[in-house]
Protein backbone atom coordinates (compact mmCIF):
# COMPACT_ATOMS: atom_id res chain seq x y z
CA UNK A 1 -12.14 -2.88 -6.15
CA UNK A 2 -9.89 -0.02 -6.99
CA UNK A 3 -6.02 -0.51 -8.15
CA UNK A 4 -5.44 1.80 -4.68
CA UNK A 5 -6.72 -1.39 -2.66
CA UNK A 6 -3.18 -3.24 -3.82
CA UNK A 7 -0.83 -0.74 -2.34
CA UNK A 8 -3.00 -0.79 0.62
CA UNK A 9 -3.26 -4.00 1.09
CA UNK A 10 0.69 -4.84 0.90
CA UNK A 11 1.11 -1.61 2.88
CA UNK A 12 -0.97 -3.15 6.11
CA UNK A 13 0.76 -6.52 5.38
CA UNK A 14 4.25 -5.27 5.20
CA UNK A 15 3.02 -2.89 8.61
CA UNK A 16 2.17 -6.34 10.48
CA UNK A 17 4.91 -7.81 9.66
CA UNK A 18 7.41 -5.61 11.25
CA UNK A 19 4.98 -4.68 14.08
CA UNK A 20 4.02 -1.37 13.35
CA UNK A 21 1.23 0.57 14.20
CA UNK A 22 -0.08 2.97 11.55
CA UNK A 23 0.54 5.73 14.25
CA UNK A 24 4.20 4.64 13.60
CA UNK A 25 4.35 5.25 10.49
CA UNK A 26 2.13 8.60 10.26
CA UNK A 27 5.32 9.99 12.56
CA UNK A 28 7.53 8.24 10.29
CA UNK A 29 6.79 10.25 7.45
CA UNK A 30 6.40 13.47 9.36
CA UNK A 31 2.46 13.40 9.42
CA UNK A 32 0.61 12.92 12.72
CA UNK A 33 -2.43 11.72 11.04
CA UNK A 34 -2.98 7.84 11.72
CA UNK A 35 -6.32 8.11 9.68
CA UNK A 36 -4.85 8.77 6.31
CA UNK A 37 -2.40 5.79 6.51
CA UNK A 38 -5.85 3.92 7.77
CA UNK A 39 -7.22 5.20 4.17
CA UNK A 40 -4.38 4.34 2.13
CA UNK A 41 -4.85 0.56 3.71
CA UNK A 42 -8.08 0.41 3.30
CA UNK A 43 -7.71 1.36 -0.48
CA UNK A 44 -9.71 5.03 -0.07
CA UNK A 45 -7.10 6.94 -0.39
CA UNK A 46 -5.34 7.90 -3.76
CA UNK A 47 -1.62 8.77 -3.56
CA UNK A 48 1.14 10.28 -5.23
CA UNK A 49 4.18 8.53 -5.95
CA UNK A 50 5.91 10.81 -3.80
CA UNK A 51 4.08 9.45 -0.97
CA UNK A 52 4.44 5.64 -2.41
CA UNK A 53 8.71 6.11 -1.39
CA UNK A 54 7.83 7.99 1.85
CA UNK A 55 5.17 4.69 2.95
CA UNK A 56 7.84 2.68 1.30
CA UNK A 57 10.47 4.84 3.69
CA UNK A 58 8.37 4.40 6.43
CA UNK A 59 8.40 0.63 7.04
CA UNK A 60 12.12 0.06 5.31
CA UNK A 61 10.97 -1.81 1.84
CA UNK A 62 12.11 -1.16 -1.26
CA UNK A 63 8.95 0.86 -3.39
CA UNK A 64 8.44 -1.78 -5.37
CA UNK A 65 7.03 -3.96 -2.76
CA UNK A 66 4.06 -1.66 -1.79
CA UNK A 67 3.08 -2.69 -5.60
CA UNK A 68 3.52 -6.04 -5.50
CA UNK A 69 1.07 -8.62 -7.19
CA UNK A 70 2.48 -12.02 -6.94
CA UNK A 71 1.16 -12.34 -3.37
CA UNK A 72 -1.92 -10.61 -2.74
CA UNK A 73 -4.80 -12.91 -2.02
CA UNK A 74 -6.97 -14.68 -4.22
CA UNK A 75 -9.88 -12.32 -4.42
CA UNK A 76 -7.15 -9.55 -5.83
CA UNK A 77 -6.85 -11.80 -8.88
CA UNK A 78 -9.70 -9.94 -10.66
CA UNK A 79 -8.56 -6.71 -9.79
CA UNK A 80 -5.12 -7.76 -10.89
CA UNK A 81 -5.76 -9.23 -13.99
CA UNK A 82 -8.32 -6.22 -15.38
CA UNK A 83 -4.99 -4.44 -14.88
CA UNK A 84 -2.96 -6.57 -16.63
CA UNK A 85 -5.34 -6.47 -19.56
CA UNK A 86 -5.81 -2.86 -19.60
CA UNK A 87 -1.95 -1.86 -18.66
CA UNK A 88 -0.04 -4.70 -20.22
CA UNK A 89 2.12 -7.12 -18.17
């Protein structure tokens, strides 16, 4: 699992949340492509931070949410804690 998959993953949970469809937020950040928020979701799509505050524009969270780790699900731990070992806390 790549570190891309976390973004995605709180991206498409934050998306649900408020009801949005990833057409939504494609027009929301002046794209009209709903497949390259569907790759960003599904964790095949590398981005720039630049595009981490548009998403984060998009759906009305604050950045830091779209990289949050304290409630992903359990088989992110892994993923997580390689991070945290190679990164630092």
């Amino acid at each position: 699992m790549k570190p891309e998959a976390i973004l995605g993953w709180n991206l498409k949970r934050i998306r649900q949340e408020k009801n949005l469809t990833q057409q939504e937020i494609a027009l929301r950040m002046g794209t009209a492509d709903q497949k390259y928020i569907s790759f960003i979701e599904n964790g095949a799509q590398n981005i720039t931070s630049r595009t981490a505050f548009r998403l984060a524009a998009a759906v009305g969270v604050n950045p830091r949410e779209l990289f949050d780790t304290d409630n992903l699900p359990p088989e992110y731990q892994a993923l997580v804690d390689e991070l945290k070992e190679k990164y630092g806390s």
